[in-house]
C-alpha atoms as a PDB file:
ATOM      1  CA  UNK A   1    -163.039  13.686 -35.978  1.00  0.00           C
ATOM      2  CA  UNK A   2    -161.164  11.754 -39.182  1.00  0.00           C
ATOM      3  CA  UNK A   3    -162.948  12.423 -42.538  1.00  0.00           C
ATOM      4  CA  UNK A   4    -163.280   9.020 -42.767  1.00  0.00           C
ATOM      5  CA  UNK A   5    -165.515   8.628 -39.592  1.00  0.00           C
ATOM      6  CA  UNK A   6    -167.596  11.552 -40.510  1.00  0.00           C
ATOM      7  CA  UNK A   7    -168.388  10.291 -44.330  1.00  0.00           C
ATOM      8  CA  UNK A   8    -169.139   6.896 -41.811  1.00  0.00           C
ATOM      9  CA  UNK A   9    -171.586   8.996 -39.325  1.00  0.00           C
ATOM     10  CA  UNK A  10    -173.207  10.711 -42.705  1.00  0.00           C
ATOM     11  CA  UNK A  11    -173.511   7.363 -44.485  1.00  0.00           C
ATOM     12  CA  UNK A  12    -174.861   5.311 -41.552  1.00  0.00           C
ATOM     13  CA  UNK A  13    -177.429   8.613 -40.657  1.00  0.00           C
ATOM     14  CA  UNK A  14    -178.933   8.232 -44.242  1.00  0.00           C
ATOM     15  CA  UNK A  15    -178.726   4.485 -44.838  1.00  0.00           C
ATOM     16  CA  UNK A  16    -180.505   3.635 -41.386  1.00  0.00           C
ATOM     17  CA  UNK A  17    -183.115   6.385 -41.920  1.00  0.00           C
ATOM     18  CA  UNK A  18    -184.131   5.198 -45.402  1.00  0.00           C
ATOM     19  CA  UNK A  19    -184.168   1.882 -44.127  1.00  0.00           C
ATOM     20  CA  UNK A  20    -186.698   2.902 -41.044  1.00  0.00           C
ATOM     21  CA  UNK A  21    -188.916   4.609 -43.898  1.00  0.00           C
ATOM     22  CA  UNK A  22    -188.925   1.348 -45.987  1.00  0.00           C
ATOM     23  CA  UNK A  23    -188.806  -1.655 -43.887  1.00  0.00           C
ATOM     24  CA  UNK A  24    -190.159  -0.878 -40.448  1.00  0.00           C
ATOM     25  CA  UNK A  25    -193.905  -0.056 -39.512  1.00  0.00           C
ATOM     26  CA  UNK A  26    -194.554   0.988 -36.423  1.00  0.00           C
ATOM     27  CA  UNK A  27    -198.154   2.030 -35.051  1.00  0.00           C
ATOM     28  CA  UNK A  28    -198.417   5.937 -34.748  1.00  0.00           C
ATOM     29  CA  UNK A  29    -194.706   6.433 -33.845  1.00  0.00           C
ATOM     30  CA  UNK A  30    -192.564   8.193 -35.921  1.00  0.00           C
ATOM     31  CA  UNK A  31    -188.895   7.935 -35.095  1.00  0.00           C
ATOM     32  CA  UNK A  32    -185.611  10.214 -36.539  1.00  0.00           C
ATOM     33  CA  UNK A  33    -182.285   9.643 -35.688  1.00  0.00           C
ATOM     34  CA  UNK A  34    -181.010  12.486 -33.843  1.00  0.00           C
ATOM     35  CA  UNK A  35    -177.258  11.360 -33.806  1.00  0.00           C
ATOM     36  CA  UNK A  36    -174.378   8.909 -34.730  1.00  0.00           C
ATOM     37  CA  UNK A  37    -171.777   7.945 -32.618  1.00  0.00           C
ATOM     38  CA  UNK A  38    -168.595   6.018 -33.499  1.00  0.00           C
ATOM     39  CA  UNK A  39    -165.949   4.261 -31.382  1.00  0.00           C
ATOM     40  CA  UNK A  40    -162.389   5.759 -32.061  1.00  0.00           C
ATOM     41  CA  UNK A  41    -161.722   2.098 -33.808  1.00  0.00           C
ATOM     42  CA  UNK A  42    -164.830   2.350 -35.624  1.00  0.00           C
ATOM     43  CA  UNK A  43    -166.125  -0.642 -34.016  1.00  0.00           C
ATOM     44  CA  UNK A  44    -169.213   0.706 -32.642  1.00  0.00           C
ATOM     45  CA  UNK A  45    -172.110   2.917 -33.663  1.00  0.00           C
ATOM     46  CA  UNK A  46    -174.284   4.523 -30.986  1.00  0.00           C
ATOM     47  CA  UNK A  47    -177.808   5.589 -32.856  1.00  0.00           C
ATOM     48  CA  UNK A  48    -179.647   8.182 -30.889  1.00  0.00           C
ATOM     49  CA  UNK A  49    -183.060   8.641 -31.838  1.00  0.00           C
ATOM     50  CA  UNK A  50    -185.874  10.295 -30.966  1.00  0.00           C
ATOM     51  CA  UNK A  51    -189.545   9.012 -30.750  1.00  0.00           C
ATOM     52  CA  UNK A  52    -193.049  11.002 -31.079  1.00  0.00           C
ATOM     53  CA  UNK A  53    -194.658  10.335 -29.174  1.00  0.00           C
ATOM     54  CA  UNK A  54    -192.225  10.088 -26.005  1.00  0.00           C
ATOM     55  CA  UNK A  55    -194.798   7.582 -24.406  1.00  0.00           C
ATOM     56  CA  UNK A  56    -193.741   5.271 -26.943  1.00  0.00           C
ATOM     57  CA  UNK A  57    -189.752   5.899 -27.184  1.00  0.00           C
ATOM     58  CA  UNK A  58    -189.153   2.590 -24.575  1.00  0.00           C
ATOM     59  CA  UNK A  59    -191.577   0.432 -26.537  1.00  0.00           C
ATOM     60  CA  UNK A  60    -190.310   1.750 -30.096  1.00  0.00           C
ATOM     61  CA  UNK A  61    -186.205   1.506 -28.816  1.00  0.00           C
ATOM     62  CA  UNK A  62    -187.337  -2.583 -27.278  1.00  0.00           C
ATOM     63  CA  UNK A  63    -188.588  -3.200 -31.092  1.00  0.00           C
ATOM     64  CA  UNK A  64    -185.799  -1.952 -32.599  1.00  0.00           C
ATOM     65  CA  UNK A  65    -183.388  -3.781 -30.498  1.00  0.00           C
ATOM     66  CA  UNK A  66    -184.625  -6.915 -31.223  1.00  0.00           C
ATOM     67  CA  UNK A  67    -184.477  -5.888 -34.683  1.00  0.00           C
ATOM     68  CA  UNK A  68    -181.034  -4.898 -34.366  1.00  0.00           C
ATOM     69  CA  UNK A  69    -179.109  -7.998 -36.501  1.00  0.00           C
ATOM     70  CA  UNK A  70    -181.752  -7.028 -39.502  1.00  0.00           C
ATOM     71  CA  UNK A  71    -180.696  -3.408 -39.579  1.00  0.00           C
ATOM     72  CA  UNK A  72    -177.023  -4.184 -39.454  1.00  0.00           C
ATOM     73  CA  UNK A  73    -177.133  -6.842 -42.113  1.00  0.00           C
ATOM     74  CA  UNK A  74    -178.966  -3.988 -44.082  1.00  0.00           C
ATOM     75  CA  UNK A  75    -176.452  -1.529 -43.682  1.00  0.00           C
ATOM     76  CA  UNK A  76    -173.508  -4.237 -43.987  1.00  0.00           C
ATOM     77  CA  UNK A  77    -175.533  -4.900 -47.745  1.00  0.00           C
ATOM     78  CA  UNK A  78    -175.850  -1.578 -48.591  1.00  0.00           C
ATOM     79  CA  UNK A  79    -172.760   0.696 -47.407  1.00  0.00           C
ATOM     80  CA  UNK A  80    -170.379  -2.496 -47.770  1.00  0.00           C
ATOM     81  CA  UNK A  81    -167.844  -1.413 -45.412  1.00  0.00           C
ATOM     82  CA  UNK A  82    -165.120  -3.477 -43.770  1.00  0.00           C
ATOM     83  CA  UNK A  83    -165.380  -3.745 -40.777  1.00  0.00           C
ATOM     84  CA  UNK A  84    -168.871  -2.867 -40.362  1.00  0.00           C
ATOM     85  CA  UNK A  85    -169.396  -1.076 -36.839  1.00  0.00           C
ATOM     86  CA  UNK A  86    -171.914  -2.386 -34.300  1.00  0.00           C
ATOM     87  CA  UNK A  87    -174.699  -0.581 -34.383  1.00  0.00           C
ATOM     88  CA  UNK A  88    -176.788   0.052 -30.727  1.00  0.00           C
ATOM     89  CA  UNK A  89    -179.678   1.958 -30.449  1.00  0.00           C
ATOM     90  CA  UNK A  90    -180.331   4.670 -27.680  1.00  0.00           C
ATOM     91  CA  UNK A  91    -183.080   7.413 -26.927  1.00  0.00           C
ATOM     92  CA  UNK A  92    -181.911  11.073 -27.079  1.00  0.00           C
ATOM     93  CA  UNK A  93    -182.385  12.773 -23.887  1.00  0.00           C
END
C-alpha cells in the first residue's frame, strides 16, 4: 500500500471515530471501527466496524447508513481532501 493511502486509512480511522464519539448517540451500543478499506483509485472507503452488542450490529450498521451523507460531509470538512473517497459502512465478521 502507497504512503499516501495509508496516512488516508489512518486519517479516515481517527476522524470517523471522533466523529461517532461526538455526534452520534446510540442506545446501549457501542461501536469501533475495526478497519479501513480503500479502492486502488482512492475512490472508495469500506468502514468495518464492530458492534457490542452483536444483536444490535444490523440495527446500528441500518442507522448509520442512512446517516452516511452526514458522516462524509464531516470528514470532507474536516480532512479536506480532494477527492474525498466514498465512504460505506460494513460489519466485521
Amino acid at each position: 500500500m502507497k504512503y499516501r493511502s495509508l496516512r488516508l486509512v489512518k486519517l479516515i480511522k481517527t476522524e470517523l471515530s471522533n466523529i461517532f464519539l461526538r455526534e452520534i448517540e446510540l442506545e446501549n451500543s457501542l461501536i469501533t471501527i475495526e478497519d479501513v478499506e480503500l479502492s486502488e483509485n482512492l475512490s472508495e472507503a469500506r468502514i468495518k466496524l464492530a458492534v457490542f452488542p452483536e444483536s444490535k450490529g444490523q440495527e446500528v450498521l441500518k442507522v448509520l447508513k442512512r446517516k452516511r451523507s452526514f458522516f462524509q460531509d464531516k470528514l470532507t470538512r474536516k480532512l479536506n481532501i480532494k477527492p474525498m473517497p466514498r465512504i460505506k459502512f460494513f460489519l466485521a465478521r
